[in-house]
Protein backbone atom coordinates (compact mmCIF):
# COMPACT_ATOMS: atom_id res chain seq x y z
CA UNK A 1 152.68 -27.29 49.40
CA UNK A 2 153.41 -23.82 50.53
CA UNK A 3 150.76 -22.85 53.15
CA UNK A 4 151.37 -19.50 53.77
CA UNK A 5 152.63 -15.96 52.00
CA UNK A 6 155.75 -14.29 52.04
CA UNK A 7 153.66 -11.97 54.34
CA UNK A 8 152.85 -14.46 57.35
CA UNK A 9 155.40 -14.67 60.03
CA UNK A 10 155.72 -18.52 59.74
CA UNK A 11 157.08 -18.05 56.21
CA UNK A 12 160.19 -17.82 58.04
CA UNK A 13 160.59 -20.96 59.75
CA UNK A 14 162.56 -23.21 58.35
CA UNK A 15 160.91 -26.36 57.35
CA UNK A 16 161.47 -28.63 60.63
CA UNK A 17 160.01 -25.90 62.97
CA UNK A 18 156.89 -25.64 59.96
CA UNK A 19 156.56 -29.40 60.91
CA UNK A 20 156.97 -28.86 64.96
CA UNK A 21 153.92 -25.83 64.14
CA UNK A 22 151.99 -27.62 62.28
CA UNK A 23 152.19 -30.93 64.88
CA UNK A 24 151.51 -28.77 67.69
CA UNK A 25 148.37 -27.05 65.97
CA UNK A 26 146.74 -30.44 64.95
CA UNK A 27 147.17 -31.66 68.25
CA UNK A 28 145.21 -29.00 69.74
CA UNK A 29 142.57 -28.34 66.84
CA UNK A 30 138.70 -29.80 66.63
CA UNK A 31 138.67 -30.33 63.15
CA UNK A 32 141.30 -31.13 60.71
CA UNK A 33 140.30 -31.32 56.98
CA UNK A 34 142.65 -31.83 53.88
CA UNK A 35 141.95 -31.67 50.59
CA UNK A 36 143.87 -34.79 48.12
CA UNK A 37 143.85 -34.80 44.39
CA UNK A 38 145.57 -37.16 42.45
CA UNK A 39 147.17 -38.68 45.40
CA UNK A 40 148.54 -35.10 46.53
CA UNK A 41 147.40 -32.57 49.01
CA UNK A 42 145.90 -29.33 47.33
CA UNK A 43 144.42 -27.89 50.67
CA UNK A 44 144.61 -27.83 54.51
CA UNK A 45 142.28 -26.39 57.60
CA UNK A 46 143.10 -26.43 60.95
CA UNK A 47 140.29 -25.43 63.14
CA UNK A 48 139.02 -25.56 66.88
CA UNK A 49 138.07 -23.76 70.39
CA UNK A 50 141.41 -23.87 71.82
CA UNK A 51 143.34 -24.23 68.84
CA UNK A 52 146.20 -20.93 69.98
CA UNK A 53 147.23 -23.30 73.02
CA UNK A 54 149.47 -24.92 69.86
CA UNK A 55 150.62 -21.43 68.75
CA UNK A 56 151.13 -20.34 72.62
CA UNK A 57 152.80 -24.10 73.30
CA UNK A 58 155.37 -23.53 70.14
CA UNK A 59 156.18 -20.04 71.18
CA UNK A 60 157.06 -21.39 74.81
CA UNK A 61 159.20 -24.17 73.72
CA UNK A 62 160.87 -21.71 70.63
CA UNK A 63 161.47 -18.55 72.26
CA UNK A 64 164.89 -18.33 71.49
CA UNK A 65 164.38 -19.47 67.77
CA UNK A 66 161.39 -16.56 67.41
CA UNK A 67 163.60 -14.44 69.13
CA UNK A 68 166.02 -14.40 66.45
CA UNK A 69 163.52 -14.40 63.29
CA UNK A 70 161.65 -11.62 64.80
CA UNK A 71 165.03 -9.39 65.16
CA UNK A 72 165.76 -10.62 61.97
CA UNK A 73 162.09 -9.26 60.72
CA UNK A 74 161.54 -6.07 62.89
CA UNK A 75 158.35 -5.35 60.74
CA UNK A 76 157.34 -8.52 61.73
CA UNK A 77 158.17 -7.55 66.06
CA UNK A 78 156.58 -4.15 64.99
CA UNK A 79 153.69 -5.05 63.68
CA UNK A 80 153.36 -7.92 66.67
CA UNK A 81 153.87 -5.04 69.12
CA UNK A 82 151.64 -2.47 67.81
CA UNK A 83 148.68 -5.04 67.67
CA UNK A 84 149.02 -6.71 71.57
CA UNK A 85 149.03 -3.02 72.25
CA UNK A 86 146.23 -2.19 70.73
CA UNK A 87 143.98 -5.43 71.50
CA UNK A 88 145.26 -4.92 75.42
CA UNK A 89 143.55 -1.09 75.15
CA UNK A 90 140.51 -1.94 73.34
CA UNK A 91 139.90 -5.60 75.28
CA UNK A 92 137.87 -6.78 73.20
CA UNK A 93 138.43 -10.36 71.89
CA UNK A 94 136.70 -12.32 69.57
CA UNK A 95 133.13 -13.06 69.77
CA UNK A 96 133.01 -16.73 68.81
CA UNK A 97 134.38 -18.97 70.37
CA UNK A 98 135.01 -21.23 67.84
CA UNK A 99 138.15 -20.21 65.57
CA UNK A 100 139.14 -21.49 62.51
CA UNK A 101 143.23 -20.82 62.77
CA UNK A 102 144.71 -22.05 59.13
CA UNK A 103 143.26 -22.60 55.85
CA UNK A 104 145.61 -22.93 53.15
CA UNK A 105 145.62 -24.22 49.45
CA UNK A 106 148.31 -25.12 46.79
CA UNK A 107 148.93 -22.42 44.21
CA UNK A 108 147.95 -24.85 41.80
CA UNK A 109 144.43 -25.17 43.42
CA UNK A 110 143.59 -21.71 43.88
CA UNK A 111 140.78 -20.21 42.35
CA UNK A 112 139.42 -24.11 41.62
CA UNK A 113 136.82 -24.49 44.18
CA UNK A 114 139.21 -26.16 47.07
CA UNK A 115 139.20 -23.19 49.52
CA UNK A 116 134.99 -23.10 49.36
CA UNK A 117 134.84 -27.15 49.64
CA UNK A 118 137.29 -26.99 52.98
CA UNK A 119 135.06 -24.45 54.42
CA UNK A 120 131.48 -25.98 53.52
CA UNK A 121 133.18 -29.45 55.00
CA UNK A 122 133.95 -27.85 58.30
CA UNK A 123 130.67 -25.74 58.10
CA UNK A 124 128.55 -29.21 57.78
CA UNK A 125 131.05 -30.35 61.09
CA UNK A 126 130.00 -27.61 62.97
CA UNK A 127 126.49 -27.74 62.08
CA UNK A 128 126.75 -31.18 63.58
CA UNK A 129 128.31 -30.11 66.76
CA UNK A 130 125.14 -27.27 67.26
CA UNK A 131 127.67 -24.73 66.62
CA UNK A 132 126.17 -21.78 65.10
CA UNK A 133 129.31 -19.74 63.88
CA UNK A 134 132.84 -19.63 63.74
CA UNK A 135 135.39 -17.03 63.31
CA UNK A 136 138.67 -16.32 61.69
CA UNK A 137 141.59 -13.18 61.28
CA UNK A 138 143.23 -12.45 58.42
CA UNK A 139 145.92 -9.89 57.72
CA UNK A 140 144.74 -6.94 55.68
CA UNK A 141 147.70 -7.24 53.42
CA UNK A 142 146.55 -10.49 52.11
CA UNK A 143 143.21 -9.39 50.09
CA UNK A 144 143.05 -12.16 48.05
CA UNK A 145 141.98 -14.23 51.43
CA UNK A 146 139.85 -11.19 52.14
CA UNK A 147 137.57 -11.25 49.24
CA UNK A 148 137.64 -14.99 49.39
CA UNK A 149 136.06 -14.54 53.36
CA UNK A 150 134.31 -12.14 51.98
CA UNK A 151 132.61 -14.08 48.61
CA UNK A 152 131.95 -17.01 51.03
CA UNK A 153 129.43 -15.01 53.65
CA UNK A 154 132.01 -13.54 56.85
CA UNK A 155 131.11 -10.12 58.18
CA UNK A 156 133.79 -8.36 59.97
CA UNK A 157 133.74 -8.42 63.59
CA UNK A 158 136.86 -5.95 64.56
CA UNK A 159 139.15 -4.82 62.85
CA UNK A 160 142.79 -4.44 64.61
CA UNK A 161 145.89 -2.80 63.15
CA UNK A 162 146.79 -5.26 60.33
CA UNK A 163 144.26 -7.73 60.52
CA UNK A 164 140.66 -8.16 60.30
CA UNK A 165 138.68 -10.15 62.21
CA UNK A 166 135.53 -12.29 60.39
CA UNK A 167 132.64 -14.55 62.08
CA UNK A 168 129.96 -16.05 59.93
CA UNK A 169 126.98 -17.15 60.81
CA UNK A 170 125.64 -21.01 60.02
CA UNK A 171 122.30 -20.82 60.80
């Protein structure tokens, strides 16, 4: 299953560093969820309060290997820069607490009902934990996962060069 578009930055790892992501988000996520039919996975989310120690724990142990895709991809070290800059100016983080980092769903299962069954699992979840919302970014050059955020109830919270930032409200 490809997870994520030709857009996202991790499109670029090859596929034992996807794994070595991947391993090191799951170990620091709340709530994993993943979608089987047939006996194959359609659909992933990865999901938690201190789920970017993984992403912050693979850049530390990868520097050199980001190093090189992102001068490979300077619209990717661009587009990186511009937005640190800009969040570091503005300081304003997210307002929830809880994040959900990585949804994903097989081409084949898009636009089936998989992407709105992930989220109303992890919604029920969190409604057991007494959390009341959860939050999410998305890059604004991915609309289809914008109207999908959109369709299933998230308000934007910020907006940032290149992304968007949702929360949605459970109660």
């Amino acid at each position: 299953m490809s997870a994520y578009s030709h857009g996202h930055f991790t499109s670029t790892f090859n596929h034992e560093k996807l794994k070595e992501y991947n391993r090191l988000l799951l170990d620091n996520s709340d709530i994993s969820l993943v979608a089987v039919e047939d006996g194959r996975v359609v659909g992933f989310m990865i999901s938690g309060e201190a789920v970017s120690r993984g992403v912050k724990e693979f850049t530390r142990q990868n520097r050199l290997y980001l190093i090189y895709k992102l001068l490979l991809r300077p619209d990717f070290l661009a587009a990186k820069a511009f937005g640190k800059l800009k969040s570091m100016a503005s300081q304003s983080g997210p307002v929830t607490r809880y994040r959900l980092l990585s949804i994903a769903t097989d081409a084949s299962a898009q636009s089936t009902g998989v992407g709105r069954q992930i989220l109303a699992a992890l919604e029920d979840k969190l409604r057991e934990r007494g959390l009341d919302s959860y939050g999410l970014s998305v890059r604004l050059d991915n609309p289809r996962a914008v109207q999908f955020y959109q369709r299933n109830g998230f308000m934007v919270e910020r907006e940032q060069p290149g992304a968007l930032y949702f929360r949605k409200d459970l109660r």
